[in-house]
C-alpha atoms as a PDB file:
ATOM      1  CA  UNK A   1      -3.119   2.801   8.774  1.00  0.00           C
ATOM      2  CA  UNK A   2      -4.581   4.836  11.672  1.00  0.00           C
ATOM      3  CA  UNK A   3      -1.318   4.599  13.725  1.00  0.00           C
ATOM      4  CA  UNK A   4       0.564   5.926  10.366  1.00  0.00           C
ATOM      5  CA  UNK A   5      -1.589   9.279  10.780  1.00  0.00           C
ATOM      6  CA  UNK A   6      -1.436   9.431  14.169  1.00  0.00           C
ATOM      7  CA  UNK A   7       2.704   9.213  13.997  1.00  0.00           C
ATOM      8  CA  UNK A   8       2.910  11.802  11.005  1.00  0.00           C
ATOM      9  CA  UNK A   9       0.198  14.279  13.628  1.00  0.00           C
ATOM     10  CA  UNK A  10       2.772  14.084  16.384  1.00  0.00           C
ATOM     11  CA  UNK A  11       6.022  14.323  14.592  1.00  0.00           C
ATOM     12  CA  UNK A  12       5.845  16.559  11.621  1.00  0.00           C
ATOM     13  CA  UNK A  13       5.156  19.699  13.440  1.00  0.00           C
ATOM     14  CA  UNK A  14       7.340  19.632  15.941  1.00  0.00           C
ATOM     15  CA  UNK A  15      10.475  18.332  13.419  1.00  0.00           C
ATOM     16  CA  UNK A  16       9.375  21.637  11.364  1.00  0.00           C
ATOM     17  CA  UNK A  17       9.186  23.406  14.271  1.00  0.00           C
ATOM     18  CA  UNK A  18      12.583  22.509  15.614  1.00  0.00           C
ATOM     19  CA  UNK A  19      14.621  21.869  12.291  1.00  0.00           C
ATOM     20  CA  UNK A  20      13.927  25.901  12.672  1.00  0.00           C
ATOM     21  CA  UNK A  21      14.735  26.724  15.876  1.00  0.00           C
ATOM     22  CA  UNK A  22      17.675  24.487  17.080  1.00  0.00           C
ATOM     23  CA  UNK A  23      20.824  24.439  15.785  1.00  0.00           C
ATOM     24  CA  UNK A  24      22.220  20.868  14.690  1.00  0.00           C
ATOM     25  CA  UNK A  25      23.661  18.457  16.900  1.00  0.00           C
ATOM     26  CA  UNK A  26      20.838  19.243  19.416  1.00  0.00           C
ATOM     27  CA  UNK A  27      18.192  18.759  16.896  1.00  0.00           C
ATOM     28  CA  UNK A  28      19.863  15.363  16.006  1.00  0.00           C
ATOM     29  CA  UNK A  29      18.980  14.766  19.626  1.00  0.00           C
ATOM     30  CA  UNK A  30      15.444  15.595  19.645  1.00  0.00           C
ATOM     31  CA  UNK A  31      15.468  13.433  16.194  1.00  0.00           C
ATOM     32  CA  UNK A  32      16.411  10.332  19.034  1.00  0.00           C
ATOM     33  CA  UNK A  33      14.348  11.635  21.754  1.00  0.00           C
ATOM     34  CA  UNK A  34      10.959  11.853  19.755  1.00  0.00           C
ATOM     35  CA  UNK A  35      12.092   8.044  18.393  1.00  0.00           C
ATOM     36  CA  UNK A  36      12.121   6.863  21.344  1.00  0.00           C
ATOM     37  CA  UNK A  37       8.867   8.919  22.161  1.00  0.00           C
ATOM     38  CA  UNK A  38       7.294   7.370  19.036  1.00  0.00           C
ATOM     39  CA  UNK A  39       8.170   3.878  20.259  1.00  0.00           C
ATOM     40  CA  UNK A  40       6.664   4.319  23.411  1.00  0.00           C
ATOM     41  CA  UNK A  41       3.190   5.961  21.519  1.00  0.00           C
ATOM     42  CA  UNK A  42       3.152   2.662  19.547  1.00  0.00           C
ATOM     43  CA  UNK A  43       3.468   0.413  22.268  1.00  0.00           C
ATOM     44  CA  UNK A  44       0.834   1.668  24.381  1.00  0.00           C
ATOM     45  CA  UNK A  45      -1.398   1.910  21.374  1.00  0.00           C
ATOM     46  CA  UNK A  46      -1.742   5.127  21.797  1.00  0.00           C
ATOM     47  CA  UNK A  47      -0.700   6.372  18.047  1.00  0.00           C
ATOM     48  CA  UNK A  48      -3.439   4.725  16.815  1.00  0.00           C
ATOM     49  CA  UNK A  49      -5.950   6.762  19.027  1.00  0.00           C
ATOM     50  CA  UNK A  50      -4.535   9.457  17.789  1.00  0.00           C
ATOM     51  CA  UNK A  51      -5.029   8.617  13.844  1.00  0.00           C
ATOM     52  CA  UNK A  52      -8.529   7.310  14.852  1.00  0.00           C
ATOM     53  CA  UNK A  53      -9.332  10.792  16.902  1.00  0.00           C
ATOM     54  CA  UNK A  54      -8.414  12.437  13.569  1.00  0.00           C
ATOM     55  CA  UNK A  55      -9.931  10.379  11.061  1.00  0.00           C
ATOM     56  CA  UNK A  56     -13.191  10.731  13.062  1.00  0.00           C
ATOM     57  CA  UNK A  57     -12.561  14.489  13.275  1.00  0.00           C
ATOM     58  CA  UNK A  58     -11.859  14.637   8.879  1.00  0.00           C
ATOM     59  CA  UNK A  59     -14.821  12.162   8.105  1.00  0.00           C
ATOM     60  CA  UNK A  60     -17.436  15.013   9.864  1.00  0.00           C
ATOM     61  CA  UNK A  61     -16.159  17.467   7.617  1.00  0.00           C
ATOM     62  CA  UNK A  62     -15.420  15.653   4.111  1.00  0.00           C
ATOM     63  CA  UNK A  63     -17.841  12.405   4.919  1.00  0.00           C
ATOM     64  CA  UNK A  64     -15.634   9.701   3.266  1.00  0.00           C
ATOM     65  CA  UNK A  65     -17.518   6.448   4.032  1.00  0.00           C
ATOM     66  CA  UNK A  66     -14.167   5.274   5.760  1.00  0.00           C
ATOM     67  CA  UNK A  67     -14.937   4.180   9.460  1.00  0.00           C
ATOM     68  CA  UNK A  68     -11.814   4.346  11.686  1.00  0.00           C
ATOM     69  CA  UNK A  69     -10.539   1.197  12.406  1.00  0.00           C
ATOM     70  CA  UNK A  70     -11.901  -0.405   9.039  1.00  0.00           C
ATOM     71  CA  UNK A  71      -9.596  -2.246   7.262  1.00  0.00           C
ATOM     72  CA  UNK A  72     -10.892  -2.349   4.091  1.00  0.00           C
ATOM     73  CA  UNK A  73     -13.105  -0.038   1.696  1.00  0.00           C
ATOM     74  CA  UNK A  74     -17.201  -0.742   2.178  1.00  0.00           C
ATOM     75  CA  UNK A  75     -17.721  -1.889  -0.934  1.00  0.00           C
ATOM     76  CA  UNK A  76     -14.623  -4.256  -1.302  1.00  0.00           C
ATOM     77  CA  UNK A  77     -15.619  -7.334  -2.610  1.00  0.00           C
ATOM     78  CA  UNK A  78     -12.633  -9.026  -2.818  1.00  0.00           C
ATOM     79  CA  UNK A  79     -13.605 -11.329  -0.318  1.00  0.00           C
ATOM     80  CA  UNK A  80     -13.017 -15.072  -0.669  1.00  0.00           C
ATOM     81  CA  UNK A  81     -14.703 -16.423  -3.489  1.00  0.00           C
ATOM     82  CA  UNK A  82     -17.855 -18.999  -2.863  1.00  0.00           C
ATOM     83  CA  UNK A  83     -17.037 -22.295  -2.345  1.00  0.00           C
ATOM     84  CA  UNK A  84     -17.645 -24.588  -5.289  1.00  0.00           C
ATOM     85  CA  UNK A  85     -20.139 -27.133  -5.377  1.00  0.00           C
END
């Protein structure tokens, strides 16, 4: 989920920013340009650090209990049940 954060922190400002600015068959460029950016963020893993940068940044503010990079919730217990005996 962190790499989902870190995507929307890159590209939603400067879409909003641009869908303002530039007029439309450039902008439809700068849609493929940051696609291509965004590929290369996820690749190097870098997206994630990102989302995990601002997670860390948001759970010192409004303490959540949610450590970046947990999968799961703390007190998930939907674990696999005992085994029987």
């Amino acid at each position: 989920m962190n790499h989902w954060i870190g995507i929307a922190i890159v590209v939603l400002p400067v879409l909003l920013i641009a869908s303002l600015i530039l007029k439309r068959p450039v902008w439809w460029f700068l849609v493929v340009l940051i696609a291509v950016g965004l590929g290369y963020l996820q690749y190097t893993g870098a997206a994630e650090d990102v989302g995990n940068m601002v997670l860390t940044e948001v759970n010192k503010i409004y303490p959540t209990g949610f450590e970046p990079g947990q999968t799961g919730l703390q007190g998930d217990t939907t674990a696999a049940p005992a085994p029987a005996q």
